[in-house]
C-alpha atoms as a PDB file:
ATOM      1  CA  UNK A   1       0.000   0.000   0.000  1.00  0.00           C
ATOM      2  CA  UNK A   2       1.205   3.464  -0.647  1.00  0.00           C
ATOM      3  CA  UNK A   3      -0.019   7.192   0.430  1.00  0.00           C
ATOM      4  CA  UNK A   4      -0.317   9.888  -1.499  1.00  0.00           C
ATOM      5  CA  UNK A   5      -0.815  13.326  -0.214  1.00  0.00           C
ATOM      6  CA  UNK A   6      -2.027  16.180  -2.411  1.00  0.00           C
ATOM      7  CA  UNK A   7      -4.255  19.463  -2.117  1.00  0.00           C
ATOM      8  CA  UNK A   8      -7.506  19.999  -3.609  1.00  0.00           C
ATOM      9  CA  UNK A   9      -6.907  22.520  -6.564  1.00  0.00           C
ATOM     10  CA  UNK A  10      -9.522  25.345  -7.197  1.00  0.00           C
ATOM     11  CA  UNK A  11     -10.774  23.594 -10.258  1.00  0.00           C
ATOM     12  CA  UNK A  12     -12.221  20.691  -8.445  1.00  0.00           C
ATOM     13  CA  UNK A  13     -13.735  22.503  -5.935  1.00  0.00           C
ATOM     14  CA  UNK A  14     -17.414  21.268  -5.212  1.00  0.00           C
ATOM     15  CA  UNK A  15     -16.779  18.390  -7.354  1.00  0.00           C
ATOM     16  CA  UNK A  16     -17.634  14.746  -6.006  1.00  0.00           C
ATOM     17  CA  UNK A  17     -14.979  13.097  -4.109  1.00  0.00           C
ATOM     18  CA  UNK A  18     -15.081   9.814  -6.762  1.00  0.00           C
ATOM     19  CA  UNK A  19     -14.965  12.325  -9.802  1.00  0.00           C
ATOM     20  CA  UNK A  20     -12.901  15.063  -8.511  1.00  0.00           C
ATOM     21  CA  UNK A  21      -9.937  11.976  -7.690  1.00  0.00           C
ATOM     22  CA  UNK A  22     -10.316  10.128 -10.799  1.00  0.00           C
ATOM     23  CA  UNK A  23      -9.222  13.208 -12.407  1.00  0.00           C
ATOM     24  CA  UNK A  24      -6.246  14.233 -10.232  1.00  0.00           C
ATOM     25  CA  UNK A  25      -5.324  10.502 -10.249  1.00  0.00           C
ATOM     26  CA  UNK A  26      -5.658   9.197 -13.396  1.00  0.00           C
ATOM     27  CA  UNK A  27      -7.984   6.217 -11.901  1.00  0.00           C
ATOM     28  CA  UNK A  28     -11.361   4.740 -12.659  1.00  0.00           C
ATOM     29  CA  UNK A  29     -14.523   5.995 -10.688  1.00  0.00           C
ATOM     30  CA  UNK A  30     -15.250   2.777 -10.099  1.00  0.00           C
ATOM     31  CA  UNK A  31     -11.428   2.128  -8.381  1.00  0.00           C
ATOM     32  CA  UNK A  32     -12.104   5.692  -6.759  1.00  0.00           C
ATOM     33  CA  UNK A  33     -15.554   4.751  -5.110  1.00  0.00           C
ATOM     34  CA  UNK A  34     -14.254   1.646  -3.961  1.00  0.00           C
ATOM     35  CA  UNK A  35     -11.648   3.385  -1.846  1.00  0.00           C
ATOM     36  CA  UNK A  36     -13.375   5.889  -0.353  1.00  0.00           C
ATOM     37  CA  UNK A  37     -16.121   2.829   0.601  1.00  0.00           C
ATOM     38  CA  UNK A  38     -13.114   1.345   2.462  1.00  0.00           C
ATOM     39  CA  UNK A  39     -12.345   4.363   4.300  1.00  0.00           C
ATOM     40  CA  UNK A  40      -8.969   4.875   2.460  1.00  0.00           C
ATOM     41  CA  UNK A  41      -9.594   8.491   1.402  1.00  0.00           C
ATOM     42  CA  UNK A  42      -9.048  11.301   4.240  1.00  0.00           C
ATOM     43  CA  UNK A  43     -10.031  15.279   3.765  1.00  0.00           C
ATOM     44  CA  UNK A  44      -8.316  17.248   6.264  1.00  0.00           C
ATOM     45  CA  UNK A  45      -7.888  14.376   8.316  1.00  0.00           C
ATOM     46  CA  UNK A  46     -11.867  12.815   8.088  1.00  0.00           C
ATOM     47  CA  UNK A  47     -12.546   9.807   5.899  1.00  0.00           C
ATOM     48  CA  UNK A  48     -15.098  10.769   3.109  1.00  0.00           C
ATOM     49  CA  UNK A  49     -17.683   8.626   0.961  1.00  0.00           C
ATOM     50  CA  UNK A  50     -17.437   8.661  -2.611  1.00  0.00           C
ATOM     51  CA  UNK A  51     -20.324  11.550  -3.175  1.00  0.00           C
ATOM     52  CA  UNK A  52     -19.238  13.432  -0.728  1.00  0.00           C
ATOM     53  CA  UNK A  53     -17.988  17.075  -2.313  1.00  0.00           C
ATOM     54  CA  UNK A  54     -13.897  18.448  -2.177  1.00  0.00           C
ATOM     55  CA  UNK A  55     -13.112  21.904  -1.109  1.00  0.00           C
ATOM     56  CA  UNK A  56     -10.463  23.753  -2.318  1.00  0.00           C
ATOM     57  CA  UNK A  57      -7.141  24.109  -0.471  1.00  0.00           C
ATOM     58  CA  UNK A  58      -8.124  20.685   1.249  1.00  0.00           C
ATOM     59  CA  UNK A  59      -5.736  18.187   1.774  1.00  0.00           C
ATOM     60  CA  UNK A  60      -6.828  14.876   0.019  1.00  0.00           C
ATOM     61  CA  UNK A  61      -4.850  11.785   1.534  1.00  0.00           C
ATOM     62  CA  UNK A  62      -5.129   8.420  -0.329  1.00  0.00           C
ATOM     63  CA  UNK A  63      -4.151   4.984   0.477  1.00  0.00           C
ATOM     64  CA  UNK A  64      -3.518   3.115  -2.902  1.00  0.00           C
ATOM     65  CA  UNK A  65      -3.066  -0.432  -3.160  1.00  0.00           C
ATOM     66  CA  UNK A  66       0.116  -1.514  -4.547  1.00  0.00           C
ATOM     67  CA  UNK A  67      -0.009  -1.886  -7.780  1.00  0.00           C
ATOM     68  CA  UNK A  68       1.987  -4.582  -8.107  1.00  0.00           C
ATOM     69  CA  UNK A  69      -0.489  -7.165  -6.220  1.00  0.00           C
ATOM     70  CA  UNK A  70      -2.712  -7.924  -8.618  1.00  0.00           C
ATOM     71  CA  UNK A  71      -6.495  -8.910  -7.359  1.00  0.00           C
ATOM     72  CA  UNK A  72      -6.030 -12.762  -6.593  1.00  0.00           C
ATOM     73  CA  UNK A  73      -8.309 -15.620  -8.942  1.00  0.00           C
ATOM     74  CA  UNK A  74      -9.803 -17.381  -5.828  1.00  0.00           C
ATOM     75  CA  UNK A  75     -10.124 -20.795  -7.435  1.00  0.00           C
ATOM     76  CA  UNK A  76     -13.767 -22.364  -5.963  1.00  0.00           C
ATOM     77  CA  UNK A  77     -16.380 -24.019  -7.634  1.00  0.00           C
ATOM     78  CA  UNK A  78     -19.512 -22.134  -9.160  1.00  0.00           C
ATOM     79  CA  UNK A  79     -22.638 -23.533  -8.273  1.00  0.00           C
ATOM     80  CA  UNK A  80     -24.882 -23.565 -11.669  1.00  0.00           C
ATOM     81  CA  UNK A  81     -22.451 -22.660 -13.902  1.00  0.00           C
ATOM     82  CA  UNK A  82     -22.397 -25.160 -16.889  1.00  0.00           C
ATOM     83  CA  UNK A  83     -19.377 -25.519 -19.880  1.00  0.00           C
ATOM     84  CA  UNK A  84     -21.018 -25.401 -22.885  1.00  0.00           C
ATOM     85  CA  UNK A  85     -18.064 -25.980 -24.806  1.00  0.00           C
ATOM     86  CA  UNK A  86     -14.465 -26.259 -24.393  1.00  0.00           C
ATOM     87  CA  UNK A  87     -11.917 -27.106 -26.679  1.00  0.00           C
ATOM     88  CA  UNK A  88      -7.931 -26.190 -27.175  1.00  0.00           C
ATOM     89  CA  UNK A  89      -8.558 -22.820 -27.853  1.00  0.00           C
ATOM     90  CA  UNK A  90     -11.369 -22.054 -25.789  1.00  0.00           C
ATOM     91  CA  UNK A  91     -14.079 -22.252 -23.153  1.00  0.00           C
ATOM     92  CA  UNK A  92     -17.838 -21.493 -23.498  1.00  0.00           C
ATOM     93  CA  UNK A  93     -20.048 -21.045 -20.402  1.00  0.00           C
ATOM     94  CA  UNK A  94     -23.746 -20.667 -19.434  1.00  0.00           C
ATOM     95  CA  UNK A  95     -23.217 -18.011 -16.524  1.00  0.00           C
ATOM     96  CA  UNK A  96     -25.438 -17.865 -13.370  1.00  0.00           C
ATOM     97  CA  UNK A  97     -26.869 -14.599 -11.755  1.00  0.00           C
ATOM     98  CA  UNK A  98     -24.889 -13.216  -8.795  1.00  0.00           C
ATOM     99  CA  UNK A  99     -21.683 -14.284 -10.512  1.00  0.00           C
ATOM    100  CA  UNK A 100     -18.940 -11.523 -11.884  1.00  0.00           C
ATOM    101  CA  UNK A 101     -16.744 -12.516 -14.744  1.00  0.00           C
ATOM    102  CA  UNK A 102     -12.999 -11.626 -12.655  1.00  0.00           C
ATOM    103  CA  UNK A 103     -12.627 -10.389  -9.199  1.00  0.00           C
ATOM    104  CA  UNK A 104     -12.249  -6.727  -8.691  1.00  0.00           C
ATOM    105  CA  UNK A 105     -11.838  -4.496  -5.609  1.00  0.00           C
ATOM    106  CA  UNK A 106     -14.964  -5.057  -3.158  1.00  0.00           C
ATOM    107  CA  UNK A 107     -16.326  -8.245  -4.890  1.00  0.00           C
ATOM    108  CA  UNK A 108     -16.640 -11.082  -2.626  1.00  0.00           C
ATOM    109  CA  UNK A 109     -18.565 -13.062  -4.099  1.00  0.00           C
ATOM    110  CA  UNK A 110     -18.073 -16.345  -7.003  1.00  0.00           C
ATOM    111  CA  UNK A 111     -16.210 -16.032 -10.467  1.00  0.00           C
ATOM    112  CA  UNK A 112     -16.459 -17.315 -13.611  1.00  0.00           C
ATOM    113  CA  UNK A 113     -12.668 -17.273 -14.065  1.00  0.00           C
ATOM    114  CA  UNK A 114     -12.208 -18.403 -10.045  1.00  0.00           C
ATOM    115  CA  UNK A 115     -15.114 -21.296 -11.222  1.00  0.00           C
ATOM    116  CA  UNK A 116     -12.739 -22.467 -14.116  1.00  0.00           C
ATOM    117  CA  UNK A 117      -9.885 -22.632 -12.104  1.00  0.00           C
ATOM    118  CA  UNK A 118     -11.141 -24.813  -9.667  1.00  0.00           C
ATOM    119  CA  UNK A 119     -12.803 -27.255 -12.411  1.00  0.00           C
ATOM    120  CA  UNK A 120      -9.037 -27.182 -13.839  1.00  0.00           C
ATOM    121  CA  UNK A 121      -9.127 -25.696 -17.000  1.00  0.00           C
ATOM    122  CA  UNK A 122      -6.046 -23.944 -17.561  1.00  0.00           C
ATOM    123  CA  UNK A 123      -7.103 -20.382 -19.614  1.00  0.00           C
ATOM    124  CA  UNK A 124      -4.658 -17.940 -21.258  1.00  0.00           C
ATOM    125  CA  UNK A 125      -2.227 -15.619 -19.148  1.00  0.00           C
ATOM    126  CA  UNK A 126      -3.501 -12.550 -21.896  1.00  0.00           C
ATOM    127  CA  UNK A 127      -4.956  -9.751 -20.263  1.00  0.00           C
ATOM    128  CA  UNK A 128      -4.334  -8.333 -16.595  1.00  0.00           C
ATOM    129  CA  UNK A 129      -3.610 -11.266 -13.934  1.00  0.00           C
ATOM    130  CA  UNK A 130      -7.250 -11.216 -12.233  1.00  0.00           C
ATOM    131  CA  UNK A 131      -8.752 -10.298 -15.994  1.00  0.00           C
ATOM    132  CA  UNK A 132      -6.616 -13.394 -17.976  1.00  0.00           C
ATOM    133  CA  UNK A 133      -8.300 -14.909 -20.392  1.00  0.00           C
ATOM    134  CA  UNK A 134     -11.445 -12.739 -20.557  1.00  0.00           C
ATOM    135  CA  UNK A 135     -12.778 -10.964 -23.887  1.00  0.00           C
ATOM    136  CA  UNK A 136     -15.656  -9.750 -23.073  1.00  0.00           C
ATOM    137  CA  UNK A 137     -18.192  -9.762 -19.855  1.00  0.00           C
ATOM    138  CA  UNK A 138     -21.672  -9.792 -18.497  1.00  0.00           C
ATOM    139  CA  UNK A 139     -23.007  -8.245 -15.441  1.00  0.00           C
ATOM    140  CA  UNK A 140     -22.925  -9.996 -12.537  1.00  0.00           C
ATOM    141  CA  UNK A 141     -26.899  -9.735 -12.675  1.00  0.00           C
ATOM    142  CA  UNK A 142     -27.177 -10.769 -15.867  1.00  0.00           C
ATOM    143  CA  UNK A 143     -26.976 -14.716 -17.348  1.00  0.00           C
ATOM    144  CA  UNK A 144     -25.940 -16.577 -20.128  1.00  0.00           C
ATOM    145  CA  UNK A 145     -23.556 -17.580 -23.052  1.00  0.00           C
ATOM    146  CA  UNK A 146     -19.977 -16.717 -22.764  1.00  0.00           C
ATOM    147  CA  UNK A 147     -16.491 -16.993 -24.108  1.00  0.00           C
ATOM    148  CA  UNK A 148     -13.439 -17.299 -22.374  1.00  0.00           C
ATOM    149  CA  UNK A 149      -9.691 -17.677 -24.215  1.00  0.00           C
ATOM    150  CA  UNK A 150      -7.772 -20.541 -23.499  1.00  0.00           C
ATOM    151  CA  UNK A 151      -5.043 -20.118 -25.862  1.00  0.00           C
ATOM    152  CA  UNK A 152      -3.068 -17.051 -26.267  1.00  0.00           C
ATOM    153  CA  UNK A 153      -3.884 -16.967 -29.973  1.00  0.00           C
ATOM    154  CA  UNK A 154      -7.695 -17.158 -29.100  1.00  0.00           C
ATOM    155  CA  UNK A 155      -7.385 -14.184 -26.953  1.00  0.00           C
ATOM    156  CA  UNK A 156      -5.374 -12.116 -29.936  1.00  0.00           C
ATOM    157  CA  UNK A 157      -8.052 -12.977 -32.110  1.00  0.00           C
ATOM    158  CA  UNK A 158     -11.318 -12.969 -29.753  1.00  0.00           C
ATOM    159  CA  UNK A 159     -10.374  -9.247 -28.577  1.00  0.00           C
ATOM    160  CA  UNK A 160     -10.003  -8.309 -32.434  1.00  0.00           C
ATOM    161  CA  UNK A 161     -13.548 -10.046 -33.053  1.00  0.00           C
ATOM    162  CA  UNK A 162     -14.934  -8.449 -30.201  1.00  0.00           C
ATOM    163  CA  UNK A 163     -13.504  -4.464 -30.811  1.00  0.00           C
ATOM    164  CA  UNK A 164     -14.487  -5.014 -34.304  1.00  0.00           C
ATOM    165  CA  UNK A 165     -18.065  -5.952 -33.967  1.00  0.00           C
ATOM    166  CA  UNK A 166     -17.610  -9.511 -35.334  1.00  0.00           C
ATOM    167  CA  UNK A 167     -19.394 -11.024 -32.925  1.00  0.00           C
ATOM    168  CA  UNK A 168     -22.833 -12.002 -32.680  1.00  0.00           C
ATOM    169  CA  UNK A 169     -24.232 -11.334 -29.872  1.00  0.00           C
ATOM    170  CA  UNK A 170     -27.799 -12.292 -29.247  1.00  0.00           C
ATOM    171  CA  UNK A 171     -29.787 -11.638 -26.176  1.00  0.00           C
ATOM    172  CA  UNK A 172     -33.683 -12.146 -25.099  1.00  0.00           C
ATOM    173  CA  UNK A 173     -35.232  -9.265 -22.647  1.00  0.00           C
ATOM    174  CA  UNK A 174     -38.636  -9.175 -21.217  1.00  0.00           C
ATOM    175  CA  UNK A 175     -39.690  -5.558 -21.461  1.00  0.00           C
ATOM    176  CA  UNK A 176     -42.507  -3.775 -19.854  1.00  0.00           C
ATOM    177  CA  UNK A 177     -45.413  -3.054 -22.300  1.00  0.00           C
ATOM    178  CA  UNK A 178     -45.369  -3.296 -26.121  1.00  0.00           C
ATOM    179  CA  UNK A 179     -42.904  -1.528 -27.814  1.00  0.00           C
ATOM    180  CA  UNK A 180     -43.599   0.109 -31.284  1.00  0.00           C
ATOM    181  CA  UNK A 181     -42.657  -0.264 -33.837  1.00  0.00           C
ATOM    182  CA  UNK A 182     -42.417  -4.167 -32.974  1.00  0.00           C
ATOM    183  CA  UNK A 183     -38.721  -4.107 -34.955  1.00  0.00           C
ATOM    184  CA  UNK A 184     -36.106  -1.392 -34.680  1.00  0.00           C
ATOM    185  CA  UNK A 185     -32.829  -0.604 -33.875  1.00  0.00           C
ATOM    186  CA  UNK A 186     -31.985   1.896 -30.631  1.00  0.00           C
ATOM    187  CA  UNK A 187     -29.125   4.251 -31.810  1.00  0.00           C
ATOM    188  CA  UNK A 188     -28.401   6.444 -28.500  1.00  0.00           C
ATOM    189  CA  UNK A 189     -25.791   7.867 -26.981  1.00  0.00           C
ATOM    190  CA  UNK A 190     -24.776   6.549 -23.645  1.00  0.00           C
ATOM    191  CA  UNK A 191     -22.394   7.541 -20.227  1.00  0.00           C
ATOM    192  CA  UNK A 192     -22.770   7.660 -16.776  1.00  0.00           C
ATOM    193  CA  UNK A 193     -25.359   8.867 -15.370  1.00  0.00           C
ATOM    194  CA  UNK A 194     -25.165  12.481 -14.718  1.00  0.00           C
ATOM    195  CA  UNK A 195     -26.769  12.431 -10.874  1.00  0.00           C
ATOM    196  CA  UNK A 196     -26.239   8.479 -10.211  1.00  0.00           C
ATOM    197  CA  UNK A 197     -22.828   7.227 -10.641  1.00  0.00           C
ATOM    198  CA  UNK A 198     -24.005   3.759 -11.117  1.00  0.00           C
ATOM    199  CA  UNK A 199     -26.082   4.021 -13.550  1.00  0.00           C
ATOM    200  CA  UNK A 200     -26.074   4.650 -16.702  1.00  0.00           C
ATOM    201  CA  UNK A 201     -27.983   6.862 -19.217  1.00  0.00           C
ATOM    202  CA  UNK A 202     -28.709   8.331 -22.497  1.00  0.00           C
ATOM    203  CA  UNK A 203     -26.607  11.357 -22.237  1.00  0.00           C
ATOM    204  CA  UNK A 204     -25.798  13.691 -25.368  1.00  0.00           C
ATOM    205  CA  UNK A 205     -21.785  13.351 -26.018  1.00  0.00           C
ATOM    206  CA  UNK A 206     -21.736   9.607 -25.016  1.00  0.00           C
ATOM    207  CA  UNK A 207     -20.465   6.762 -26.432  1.00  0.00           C
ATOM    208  CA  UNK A 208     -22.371   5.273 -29.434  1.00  0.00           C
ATOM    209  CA  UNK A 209     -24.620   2.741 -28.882  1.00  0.00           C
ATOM    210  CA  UNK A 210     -26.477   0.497 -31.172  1.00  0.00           C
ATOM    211  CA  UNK A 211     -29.241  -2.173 -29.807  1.00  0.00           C
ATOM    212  CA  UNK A 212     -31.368  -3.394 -32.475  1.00  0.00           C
ATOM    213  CA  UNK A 213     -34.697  -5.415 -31.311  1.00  0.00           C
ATOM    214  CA  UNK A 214     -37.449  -7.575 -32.263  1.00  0.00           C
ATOM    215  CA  UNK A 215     -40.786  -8.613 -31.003  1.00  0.00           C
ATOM    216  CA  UNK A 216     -41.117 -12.226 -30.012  1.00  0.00           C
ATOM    217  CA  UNK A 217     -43.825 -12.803 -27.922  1.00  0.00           C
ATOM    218  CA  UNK A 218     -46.418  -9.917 -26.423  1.00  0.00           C
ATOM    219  CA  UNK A 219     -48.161 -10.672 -23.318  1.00  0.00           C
ATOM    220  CA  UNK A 220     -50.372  -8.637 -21.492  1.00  0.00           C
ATOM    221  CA  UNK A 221     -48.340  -6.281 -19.483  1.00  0.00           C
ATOM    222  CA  UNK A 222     -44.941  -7.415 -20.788  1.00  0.00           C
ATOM    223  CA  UNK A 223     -43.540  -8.136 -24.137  1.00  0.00           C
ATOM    224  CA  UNK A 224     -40.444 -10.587 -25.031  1.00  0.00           C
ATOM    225  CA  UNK A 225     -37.617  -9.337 -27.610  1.00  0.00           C
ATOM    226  CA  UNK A 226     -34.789 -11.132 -29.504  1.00  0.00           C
ATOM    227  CA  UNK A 227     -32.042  -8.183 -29.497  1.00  0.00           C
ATOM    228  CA  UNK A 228     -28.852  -8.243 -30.913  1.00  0.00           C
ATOM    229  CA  UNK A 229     -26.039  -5.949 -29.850  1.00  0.00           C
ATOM    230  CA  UNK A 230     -24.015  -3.988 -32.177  1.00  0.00           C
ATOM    231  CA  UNK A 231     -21.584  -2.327 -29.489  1.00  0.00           C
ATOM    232  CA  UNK A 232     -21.300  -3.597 -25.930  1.00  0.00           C
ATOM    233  CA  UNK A 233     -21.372  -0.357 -23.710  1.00  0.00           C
ATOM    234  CA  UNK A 234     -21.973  -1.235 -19.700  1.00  0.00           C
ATOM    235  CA  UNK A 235     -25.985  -1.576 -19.051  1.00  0.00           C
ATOM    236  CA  UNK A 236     -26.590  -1.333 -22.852  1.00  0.00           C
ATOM    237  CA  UNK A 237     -29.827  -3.127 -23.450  1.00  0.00           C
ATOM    238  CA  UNK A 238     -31.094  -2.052 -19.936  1.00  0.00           C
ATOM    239  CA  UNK A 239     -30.339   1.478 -20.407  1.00  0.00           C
ATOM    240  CA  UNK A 240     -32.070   2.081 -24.227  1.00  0.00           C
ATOM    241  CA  UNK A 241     -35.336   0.041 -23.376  1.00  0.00           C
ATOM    242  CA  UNK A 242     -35.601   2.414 -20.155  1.00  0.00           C
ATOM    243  CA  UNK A 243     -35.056   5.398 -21.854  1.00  0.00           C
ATOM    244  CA  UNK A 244     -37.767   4.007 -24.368  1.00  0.00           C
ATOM    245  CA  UNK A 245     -40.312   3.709 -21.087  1.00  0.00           C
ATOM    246  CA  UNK A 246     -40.089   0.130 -21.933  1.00  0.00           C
ATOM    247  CA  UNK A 247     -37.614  -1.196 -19.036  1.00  0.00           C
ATOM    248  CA  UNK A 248     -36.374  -4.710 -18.344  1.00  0.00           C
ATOM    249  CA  UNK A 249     -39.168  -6.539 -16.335  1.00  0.00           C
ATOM    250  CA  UNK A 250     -37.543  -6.735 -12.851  1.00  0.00           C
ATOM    251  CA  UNK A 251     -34.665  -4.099 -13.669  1.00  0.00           C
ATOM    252  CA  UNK A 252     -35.549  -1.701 -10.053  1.00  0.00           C
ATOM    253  CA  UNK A 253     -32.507   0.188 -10.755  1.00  0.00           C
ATOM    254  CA  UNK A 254     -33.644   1.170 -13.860  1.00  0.00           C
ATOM    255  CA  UNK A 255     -37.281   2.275 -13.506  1.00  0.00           C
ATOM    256  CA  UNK A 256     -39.115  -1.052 -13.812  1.00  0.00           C
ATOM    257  CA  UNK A 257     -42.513  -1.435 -11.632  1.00  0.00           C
ATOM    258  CA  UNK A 258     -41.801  -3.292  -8.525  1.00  0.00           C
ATOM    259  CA  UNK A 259     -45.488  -4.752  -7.934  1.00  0.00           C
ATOM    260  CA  UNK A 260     -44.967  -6.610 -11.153  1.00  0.00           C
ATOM    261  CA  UNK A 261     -41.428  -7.916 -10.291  1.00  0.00           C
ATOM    262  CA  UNK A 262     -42.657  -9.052  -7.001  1.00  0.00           C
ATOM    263  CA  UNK A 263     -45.567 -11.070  -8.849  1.00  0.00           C
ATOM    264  CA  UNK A 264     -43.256 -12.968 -11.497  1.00  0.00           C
ATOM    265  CA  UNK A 265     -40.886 -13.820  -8.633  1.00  0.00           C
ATOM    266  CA  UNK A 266     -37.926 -11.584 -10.054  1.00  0.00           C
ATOM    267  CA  UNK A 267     -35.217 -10.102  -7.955  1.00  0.00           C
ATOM    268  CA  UNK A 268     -33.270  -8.949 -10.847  1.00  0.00           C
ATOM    269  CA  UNK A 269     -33.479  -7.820 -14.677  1.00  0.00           C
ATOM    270  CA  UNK A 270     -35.305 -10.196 -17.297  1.00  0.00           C
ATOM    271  CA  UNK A 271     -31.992  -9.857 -19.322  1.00  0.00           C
ATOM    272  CA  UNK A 272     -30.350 -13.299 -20.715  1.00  0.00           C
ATOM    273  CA  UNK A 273     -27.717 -13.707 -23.141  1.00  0.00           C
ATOM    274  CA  UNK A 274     -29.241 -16.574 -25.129  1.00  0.00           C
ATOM    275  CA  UNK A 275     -26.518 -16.518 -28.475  1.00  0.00           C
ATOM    276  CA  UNK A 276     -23.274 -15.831 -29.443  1.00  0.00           C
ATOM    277  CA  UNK A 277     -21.563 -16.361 -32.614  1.00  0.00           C
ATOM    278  CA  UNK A 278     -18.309 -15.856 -33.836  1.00  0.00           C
ATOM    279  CA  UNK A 279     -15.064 -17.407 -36.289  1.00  0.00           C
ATOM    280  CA  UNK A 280     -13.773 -19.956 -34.159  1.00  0.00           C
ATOM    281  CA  UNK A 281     -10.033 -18.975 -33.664  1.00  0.00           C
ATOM    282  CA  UNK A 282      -8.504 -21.765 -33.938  1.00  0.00           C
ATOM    283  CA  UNK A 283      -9.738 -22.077 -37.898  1.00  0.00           C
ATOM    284  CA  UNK A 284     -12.333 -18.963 -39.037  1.00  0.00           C
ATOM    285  CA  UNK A 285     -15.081 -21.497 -38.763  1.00  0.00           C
ATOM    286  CA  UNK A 286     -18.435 -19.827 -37.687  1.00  0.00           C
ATOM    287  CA  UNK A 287     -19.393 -21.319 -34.151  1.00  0.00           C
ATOM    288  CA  UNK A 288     -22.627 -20.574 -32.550  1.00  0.00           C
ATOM    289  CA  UNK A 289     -23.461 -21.295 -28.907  1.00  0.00           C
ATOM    290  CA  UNK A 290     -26.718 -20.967 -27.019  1.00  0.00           C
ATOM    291  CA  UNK A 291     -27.653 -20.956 -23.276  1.00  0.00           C
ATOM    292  CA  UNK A 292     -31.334 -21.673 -21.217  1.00  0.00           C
ATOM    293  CA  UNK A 293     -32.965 -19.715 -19.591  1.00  0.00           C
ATOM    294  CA  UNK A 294     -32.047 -20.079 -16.112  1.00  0.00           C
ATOM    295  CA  UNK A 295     -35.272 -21.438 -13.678  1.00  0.00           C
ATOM    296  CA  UNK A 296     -35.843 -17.653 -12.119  1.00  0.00           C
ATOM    297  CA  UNK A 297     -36.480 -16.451 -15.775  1.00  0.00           C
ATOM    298  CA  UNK A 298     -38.294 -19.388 -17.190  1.00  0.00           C
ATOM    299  CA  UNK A 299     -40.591 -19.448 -14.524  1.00  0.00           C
ATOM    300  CA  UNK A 300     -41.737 -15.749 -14.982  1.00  0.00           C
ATOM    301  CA  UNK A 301     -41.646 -15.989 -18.128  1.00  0.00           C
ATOM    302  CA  UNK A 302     -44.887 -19.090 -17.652  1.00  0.00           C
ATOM    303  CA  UNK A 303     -46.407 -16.637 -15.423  1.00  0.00           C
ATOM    304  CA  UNK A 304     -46.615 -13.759 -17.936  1.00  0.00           C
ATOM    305  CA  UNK A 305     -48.162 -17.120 -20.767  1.00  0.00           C
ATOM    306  CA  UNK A 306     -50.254 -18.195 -18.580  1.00  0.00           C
ATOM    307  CA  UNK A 307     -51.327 -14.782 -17.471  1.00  0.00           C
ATOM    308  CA  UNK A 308     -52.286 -14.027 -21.302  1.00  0.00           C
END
């Protein structure tokens, strides 16, 4: 662990403590919040929380981990989480909810990477040491199909596949309502969330963002969609269909109706990752996987059916 110890310029005054450090630090919100949360950020001499404000003239002092100790793979089994596939090259999972992709600062809880360790797969050493291996993520909220590198080469050319839209990468949402037209495509801007650091929104100057969507199924106060992501931007799908008044059955964070949520048994988004194609690495061949719906989804899902 090291300190650093710095005063609060005039051009961060009244900022928040998570934005206003990410700046003068070069670091991640997300890295930012998490120290704060653990009490390692002092202003005058007082630990502060993340949304706290700085004052100028202040002395900010930091404890930052050392750099050097990367976050450590715990290796333990995942309970739920099936391989789909898994060759030389790589590994293809069906990820259960409450399960991150690679430990981070503050998560405790199971990993996919930690959950292939312990069922002995070896994965490549590409990619940052608590990170190696992975191309691309879902929340930990969200389930499904995903790849994992095995190979160096696979992670070379999954990362390329990935950055350069490649991939196919199809997901089914239950939305509230009826969305119309019944087909589109969601082209939207998004970035953090300008009063709720974690969230995300439609926000003019953000990243591009490209969901396009298709009516499956309507039901009576719900609808189900086959989407298809063009870019992959945190929240994606969750964000657009919210800022369409159309949110993810279940999604509380993101404006869905609790009373509903609470009567299809959900404690978290409708939001599965059912398909994802791509050139296998190994030869160019196009590989398609596919995942099931998990039993919390399924079983709302019935509900809305029989409900209709």
């Amino acid at each position: 662990m090291s300190t650093r110890m710095l005063p609060v310029p005039d051009g961060l005054d009244g900022m928040r403590v998570d934005a206003g450090l990410a700046k003068l630090l070069g670091l991640s919100r997300t890295v930012v919040a998490e120290l704060a949360e653990s009490g390692e950020v002092l202003l005058d001499g007082q630990a502060v929380g993340k949304s706290e404000r700085l004052a100028a003239g202040g002395l900010l002092e930091v404890t930052l981990p050392d750099p050097d100790r990367p976050v450590e793979v715990v290796a333990e089994p995942v309970e739920g989480m099936k391989i789909v596939h898994d060759d030389e090259d790589i590994v293809v999972v069906s990820k259960p909810v409450g399960v991150a992709v690679h430990p981070s600062p503050g998560w405790t809880g199971p990993t996919v990477v930690g959950g292939l360790a312990a069922a002995g797969l070896r994965i490549s050493t590409s990619g940052a040491a608590e990170r190696q291996g992975v191309v691309h993520r879902l929340d930990a909220g969200t389930t499904g199909v995903m790849v994992v590198a095995k190979s160096e080469h696979a992670y070379t050319v999954l990362k390329r596949a990935f950055k350069e839209r490649t991939v196919d990468k199809g997901y089914h949402a239950v939305v509230q309502g009826h969305p119309d037209p019944t087909r589109g495509t969601i082209d939207a801007p998004i970035d953090r969330h300008p009063k709720h650091d974690y969230k995300f929104a439609v926000v003019a100057g953000g990243r591009p963002s490209v969901t396009h969507y298709e009516v499956t199924e309507a039901f009576r106060a719900a609808s189900l969609l086959d989407v298809k992501l063009e870019t992959g931007r945190t929240h994606q799908i969750r964000v657009h269909f919210s800022a369409l008044r159309h949110p993810c059955v279940g999604d509380l964070t993101y404006g869905a109706d609790p009373v509903l949520a609470k009567r299809l048994g959900l404690t978290r988004q409708w939001l599965h990752a059912r398909t994802l194609g791509f050139a296998h690495p190994a030869d160019g061949r196009w590989v398609q996987f596919e995942a099931e719906y998990p039993d919390d989804l399924a079983h709302a899902l019935q509900i809305l059916r029989d409900e209709s």
